[in-house]
N, C-alpha and C. Protein backbone atom coordinates (compact mmCIF):
# COMPACT_ATOMS: atom_id res chain seq x y z
N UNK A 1 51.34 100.50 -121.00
CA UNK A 1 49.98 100.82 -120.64
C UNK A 1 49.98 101.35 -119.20
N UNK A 2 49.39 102.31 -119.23
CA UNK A 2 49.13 102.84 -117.67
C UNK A 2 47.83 103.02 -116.94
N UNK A 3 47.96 102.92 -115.71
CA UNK A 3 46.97 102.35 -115.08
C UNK A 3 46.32 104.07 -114.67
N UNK A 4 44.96 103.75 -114.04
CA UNK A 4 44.53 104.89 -113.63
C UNK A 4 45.14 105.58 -112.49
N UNK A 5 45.13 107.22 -112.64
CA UNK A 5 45.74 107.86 -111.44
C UNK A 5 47.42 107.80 -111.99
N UNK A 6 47.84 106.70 -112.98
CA UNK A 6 49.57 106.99 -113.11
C UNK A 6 49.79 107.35 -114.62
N UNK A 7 50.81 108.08 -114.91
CA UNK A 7 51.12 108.86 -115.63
C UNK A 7 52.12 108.72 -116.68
N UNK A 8 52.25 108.64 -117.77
CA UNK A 8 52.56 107.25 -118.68
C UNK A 8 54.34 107.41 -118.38
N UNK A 9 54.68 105.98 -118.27
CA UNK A 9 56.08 106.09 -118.24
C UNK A 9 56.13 105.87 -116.34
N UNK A 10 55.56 106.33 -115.86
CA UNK A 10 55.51 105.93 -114.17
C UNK A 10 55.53 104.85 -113.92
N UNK A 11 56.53 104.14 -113.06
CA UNK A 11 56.64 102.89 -112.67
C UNK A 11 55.47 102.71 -111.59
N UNK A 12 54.49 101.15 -111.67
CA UNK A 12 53.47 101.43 -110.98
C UNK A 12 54.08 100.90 -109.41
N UNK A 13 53.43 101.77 -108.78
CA UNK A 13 53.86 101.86 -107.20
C UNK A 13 54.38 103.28 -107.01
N UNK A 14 54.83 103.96 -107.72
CA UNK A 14 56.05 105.36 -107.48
C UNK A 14 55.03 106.05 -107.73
N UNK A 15 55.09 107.11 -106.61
CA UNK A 15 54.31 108.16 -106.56
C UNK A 15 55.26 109.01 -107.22
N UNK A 16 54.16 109.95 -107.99
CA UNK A 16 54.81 111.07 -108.89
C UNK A 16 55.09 112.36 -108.21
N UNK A 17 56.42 113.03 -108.53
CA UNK A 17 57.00 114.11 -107.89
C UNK A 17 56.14 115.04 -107.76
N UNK A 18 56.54 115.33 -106.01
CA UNK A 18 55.33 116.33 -105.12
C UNK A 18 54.46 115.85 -104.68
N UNK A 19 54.29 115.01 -105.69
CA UNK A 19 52.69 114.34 -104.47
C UNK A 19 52.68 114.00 -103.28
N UNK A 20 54.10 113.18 -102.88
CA UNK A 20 54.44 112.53 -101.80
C UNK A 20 54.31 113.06 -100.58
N UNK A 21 55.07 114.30 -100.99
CA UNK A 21 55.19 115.88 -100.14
C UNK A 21 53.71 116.23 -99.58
N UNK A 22 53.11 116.31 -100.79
CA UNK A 22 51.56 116.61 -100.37
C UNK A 22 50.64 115.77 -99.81
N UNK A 23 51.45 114.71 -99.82
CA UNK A 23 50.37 113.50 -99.19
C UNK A 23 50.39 113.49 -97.65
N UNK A 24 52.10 113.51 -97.60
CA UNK A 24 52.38 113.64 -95.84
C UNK A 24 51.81 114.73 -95.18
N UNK A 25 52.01 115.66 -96.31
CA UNK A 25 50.98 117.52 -95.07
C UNK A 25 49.59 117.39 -95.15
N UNK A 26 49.18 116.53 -95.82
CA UNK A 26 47.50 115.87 -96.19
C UNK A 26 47.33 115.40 -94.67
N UNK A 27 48.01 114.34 -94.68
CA UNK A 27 48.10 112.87 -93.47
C UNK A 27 48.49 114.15 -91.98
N UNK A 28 49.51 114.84 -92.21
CA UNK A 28 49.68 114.98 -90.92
C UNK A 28 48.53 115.90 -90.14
N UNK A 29 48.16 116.91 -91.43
CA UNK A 29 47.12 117.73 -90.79
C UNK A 29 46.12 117.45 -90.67
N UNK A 30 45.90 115.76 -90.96
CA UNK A 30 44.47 115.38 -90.47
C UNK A 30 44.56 114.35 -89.11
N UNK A 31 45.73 113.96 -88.93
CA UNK A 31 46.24 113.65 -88.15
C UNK A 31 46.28 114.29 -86.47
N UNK A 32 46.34 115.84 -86.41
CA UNK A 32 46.66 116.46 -85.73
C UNK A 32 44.72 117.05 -85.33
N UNK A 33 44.20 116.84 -85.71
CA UNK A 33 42.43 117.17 -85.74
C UNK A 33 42.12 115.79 -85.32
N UNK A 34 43.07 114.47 -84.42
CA UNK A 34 42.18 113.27 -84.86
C UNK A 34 42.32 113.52 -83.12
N UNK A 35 41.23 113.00 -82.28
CA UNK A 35 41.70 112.54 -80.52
C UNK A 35 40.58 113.58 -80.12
N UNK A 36 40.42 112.77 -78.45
CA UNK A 36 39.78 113.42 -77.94
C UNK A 36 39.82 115.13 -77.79
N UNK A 37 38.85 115.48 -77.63
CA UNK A 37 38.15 117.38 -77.20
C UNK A 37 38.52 117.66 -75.35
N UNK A 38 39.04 116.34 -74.87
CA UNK A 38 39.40 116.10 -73.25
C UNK A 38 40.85 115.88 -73.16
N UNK A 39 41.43 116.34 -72.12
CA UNK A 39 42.60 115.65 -71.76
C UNK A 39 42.11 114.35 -71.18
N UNK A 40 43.44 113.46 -71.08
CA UNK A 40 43.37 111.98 -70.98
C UNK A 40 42.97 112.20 -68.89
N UNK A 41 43.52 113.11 -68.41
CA UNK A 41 43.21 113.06 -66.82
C UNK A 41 41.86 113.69 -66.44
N UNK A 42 40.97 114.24 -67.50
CA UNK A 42 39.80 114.47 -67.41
C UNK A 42 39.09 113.36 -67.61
N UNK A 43 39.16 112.17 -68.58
CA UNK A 43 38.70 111.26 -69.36
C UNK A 43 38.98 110.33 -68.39
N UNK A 44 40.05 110.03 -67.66
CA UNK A 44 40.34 109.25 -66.62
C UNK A 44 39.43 109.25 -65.40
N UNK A 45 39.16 109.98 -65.04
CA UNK A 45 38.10 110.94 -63.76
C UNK A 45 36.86 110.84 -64.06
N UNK A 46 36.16 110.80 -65.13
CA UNK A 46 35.09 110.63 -65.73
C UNK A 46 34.93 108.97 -65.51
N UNK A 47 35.47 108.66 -66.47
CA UNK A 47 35.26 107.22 -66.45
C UNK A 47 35.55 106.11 -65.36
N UNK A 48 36.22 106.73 -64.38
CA UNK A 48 36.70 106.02 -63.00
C UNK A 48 34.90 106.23 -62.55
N UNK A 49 34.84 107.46 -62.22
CA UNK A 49 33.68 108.30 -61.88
C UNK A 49 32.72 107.04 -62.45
N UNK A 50 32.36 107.12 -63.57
CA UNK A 50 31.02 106.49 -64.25
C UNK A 50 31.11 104.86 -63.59
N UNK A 51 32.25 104.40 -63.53
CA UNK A 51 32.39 102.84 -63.22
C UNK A 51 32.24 102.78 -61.98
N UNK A 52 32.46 103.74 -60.53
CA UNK A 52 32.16 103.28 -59.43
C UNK A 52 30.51 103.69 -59.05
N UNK A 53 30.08 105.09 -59.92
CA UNK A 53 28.75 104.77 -60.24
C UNK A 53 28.15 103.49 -60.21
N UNK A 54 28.24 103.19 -61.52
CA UNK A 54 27.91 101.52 -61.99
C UNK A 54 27.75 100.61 -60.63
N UNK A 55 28.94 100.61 -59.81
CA UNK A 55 29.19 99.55 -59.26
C UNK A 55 27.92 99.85 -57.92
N UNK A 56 27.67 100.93 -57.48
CA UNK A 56 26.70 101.48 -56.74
C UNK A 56 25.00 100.94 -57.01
N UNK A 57 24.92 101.30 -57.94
CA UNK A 57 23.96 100.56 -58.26
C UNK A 57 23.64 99.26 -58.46
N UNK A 58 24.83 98.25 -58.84
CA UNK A 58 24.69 97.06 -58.75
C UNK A 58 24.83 96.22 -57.28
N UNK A 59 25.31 96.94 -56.61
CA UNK A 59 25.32 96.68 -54.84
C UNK A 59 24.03 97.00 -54.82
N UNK A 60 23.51 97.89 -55.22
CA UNK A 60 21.88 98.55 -54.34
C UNK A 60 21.26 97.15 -54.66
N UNK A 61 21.03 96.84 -56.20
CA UNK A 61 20.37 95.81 -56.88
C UNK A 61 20.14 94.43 -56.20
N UNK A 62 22.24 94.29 -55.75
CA UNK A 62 22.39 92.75 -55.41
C UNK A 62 21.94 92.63 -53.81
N UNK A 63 21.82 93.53 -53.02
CA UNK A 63 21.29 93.42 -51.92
C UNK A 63 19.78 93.75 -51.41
N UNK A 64 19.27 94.39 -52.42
CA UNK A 64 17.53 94.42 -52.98
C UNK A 64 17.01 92.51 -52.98
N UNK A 65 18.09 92.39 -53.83
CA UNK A 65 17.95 90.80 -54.12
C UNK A 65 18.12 89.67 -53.11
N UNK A 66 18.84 90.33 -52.28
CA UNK A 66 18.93 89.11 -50.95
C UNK A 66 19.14 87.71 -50.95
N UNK A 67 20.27 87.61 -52.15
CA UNK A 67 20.66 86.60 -52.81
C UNK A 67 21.82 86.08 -52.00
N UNK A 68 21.27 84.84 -51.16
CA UNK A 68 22.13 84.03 -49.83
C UNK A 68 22.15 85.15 -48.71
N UNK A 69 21.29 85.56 -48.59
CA UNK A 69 20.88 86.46 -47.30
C UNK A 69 21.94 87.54 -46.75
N UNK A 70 23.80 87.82 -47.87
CA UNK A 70 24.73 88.20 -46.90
C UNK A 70 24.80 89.71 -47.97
N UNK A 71 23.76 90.89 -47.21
CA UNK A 71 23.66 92.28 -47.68
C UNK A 71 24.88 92.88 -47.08
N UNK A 72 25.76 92.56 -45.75
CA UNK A 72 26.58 93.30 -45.50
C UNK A 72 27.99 93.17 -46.70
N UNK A 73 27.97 92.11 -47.01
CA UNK A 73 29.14 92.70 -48.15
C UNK A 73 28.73 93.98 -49.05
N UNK A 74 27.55 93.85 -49.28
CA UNK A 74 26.75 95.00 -50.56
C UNK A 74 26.95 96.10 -49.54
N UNK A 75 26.88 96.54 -48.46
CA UNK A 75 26.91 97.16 -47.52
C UNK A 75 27.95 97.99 -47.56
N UNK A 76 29.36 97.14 -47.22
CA UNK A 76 30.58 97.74 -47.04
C UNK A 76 31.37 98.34 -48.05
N UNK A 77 30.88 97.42 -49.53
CA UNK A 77 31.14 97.66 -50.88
C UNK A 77 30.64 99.37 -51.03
N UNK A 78 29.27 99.45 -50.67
CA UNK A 78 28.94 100.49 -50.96
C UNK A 78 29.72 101.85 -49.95
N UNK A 79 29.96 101.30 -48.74
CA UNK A 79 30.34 102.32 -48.11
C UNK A 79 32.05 102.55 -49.14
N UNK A 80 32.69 101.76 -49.35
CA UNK A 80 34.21 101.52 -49.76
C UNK A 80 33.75 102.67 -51.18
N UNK A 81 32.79 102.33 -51.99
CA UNK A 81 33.12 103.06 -53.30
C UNK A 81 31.85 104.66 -53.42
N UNK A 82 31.31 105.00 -51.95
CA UNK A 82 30.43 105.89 -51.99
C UNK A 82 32.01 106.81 -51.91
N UNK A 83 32.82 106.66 -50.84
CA UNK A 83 33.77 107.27 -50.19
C UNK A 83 35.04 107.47 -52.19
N UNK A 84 35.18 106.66 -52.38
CA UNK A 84 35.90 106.85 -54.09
C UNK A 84 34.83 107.67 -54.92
N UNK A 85 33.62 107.92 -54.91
CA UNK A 85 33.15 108.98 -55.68
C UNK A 85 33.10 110.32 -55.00
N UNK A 86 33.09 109.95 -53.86
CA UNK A 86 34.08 111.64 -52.98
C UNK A 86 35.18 112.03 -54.01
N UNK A 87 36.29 111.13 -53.56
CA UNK A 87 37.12 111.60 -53.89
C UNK A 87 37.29 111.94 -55.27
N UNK A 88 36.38 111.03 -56.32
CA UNK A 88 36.94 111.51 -57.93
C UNK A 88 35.53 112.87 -57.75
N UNK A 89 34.55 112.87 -57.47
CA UNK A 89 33.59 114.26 -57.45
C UNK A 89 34.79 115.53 -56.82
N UNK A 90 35.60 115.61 -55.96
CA UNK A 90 36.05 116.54 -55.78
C UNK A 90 37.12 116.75 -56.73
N UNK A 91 37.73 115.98 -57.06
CA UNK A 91 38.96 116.19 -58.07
C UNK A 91 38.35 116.67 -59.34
N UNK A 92 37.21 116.01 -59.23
CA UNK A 92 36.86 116.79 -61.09
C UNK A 92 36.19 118.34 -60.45
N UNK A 93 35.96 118.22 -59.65
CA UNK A 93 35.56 119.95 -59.14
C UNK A 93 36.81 120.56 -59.32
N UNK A 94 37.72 120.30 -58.94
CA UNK A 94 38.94 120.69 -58.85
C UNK A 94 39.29 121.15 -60.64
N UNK A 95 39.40 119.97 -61.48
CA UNK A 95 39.74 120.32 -62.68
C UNK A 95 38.50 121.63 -63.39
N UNK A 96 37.60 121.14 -62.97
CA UNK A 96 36.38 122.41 -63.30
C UNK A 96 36.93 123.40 -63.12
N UNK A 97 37.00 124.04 -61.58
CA UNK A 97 37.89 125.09 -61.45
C UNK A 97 39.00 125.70 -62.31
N UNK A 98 39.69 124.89 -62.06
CA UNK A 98 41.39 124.96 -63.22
C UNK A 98 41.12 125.21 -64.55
N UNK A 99 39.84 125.00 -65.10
CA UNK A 99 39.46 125.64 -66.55
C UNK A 99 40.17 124.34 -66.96
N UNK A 100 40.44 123.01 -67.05
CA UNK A 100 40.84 121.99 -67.57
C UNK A 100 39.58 120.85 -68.30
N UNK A 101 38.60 121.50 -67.80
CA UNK A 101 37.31 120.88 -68.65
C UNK A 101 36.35 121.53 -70.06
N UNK A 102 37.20 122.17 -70.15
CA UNK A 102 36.68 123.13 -70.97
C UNK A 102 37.51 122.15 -72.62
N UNK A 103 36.19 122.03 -73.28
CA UNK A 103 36.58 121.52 -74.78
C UNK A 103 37.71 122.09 -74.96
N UNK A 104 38.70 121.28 -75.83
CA UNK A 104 39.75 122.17 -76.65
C UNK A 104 39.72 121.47 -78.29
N UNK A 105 40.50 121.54 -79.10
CA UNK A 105 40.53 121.18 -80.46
C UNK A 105 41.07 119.68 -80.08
N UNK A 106 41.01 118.81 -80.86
CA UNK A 106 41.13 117.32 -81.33
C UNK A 106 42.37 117.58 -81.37
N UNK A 107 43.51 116.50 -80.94
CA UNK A 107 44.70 116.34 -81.33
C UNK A 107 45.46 117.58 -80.65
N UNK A 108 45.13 118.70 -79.34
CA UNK A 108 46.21 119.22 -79.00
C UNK A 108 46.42 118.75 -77.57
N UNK A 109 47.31 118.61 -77.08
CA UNK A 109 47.98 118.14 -75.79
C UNK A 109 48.17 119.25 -75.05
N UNK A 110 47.74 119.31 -73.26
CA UNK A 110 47.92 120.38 -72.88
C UNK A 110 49.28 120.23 -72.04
């Protein structure tokens, strides 16, 4: 008796000749369409970027708040990570320039 999808006389588990073949150029070429539209050092820059954001605003917040009266840490914090969004704002200017932000296809590596 054979099960669905196998083909009488097919041992169940054994894929039937060719398929196999066709399964792997199936898998790989969907494989190769799978990943970010960014390189990973664009994606890096971004997201450094977005998190010292973040952290900017939660200094503004925690020293709005005047929570144990000591704003100069919120202070220096802010000066320490205004000066790190210099530096990642110019580097992603930089990749702008370089045409390195520009979408590419899923799955190619530059």
């Amino acid at each position: 008796m054979s099960t669905v999808g196998q083909t009488p006389g097919q041992v169940p588990g054994q894929v039937p000749p060719g398929q196999g073949q066709m399964q792997g150029q199936v898998q790989g070429q969907m494989q190769q369409g799978i990943g970010s539209p960014m390189s990973n050092e664009v994606y890096n820059i971004l997201t450094a970027l977005q998190s010292k954001l973040k952290g900017l605003e939660a200094y503004r917040k925690f020293s709005q708040a005047g929570v144990g009266g000591n704003t100069q840490i919120w202070q220096y914090l802010t000066q320490v990570d205004t000066q790190c969004v210099q530096v990642l704002t110019q580097e992603l200017e930089r990749l702008v320039q370089a045409g390195q932000l520009r979408p590419r296809q899923p799955g190619q590596t530059m």
